[in-house]
Protein backbone atom coordinates (compact mmCIF):
# COMPACT_ATOMS: atom_id res chain seq x y z
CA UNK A 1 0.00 0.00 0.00
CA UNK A 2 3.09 2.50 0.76
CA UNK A 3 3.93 2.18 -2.62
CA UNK A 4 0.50 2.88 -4.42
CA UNK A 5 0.10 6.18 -2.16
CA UNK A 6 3.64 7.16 -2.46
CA UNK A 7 5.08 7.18 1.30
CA UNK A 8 7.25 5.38 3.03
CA UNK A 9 5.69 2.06 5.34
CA UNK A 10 6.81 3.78 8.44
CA UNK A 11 5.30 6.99 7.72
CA UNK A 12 2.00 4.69 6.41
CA UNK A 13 1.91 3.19 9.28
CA UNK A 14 2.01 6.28 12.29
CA UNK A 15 -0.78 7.29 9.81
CA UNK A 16 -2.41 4.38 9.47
CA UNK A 17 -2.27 4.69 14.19
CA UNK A 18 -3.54 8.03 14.05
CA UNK A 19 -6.59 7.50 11.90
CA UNK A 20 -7.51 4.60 14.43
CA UNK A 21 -6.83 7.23 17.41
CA UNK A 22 -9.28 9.79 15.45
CA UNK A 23 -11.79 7.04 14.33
CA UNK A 24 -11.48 6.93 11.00
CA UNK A 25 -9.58 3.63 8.60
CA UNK A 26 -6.29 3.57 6.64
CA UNK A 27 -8.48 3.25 3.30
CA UNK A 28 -9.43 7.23 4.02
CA UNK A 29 -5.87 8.12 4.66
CA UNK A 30 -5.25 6.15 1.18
CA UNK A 31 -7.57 8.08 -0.83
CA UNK A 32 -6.50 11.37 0.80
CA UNK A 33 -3.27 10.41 0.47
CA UNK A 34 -3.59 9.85 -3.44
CA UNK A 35 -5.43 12.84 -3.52
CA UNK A 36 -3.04 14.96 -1.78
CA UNK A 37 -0.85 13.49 -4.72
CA UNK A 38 -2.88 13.96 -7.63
CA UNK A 39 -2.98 18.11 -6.61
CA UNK A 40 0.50 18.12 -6.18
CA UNK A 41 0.58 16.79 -9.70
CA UNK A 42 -1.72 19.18 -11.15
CA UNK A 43 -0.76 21.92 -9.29
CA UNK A 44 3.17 21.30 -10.36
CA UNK A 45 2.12 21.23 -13.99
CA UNK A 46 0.18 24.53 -14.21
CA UNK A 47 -3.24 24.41 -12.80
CA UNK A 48 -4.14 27.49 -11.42
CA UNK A 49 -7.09 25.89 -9.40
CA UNK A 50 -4.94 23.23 -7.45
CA UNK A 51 -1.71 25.96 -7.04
CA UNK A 52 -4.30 28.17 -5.51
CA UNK A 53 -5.01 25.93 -2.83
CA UNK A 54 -1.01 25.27 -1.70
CA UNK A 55 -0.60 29.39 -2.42
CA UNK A 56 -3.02 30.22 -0.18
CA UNK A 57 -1.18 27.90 3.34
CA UNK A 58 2.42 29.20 1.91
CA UNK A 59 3.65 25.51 0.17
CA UNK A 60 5.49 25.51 -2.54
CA UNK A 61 5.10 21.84 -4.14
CA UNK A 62 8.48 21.78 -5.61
CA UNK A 63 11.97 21.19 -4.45
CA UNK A 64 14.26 24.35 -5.42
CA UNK A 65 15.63 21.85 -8.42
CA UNK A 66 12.31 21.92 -9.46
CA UNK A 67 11.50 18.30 -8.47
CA UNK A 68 8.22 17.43 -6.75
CA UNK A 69 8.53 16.97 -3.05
CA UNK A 70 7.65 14.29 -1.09
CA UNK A 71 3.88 13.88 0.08
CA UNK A 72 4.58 13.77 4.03
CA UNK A 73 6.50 16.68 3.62
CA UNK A 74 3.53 18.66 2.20
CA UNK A 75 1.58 16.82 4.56
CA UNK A 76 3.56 17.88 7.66
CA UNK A 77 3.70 21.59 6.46
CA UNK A 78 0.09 21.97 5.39
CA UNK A 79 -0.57 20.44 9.10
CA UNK A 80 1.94 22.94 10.84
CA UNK A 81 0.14 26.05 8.74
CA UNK A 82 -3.47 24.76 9.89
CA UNK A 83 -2.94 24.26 13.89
């Protein structure tokens, strides 16, 4: 499963512990998860709708060589912006 949504199995699985702490399942953190992906995607490639959204915490979806960063990284920041 780490490897269809694109984090590591340790990260996966302190995710998959605090969904069961917060009473939800690992398949929601899965689809978020690929979610959280999919904007990073679109919003690295030019769409203004899904840029919009990281613009508006402060997160920049790329490394500084222009590579996309890692999805617990965005996850972590966007998480650190919202508290």
């Amino acid at each position: 499963m780490s490897q269809r949504v694109g984090v590591t199995s340790s990260d996966l699985s302190q995710l998959a512990f605090v969904a069961s702490q917060s009473g939800t399942n690992i398949q929601t953190v899965e689809n978020s998860l690929r979610i959280l992906g999919t904007q990073m995607d679109n919003a690295a490639s030019g769409s203004k709708t899904a840029a919009e959204g990281f613009n508006e915490l402060g997160i920049n979806v790329k490394n500084a060589d222009g590579s996309l960063r890692d999805k617990m990284s965005i996850l972590k920041e966007a998480a650190d912006k919202m508290s």
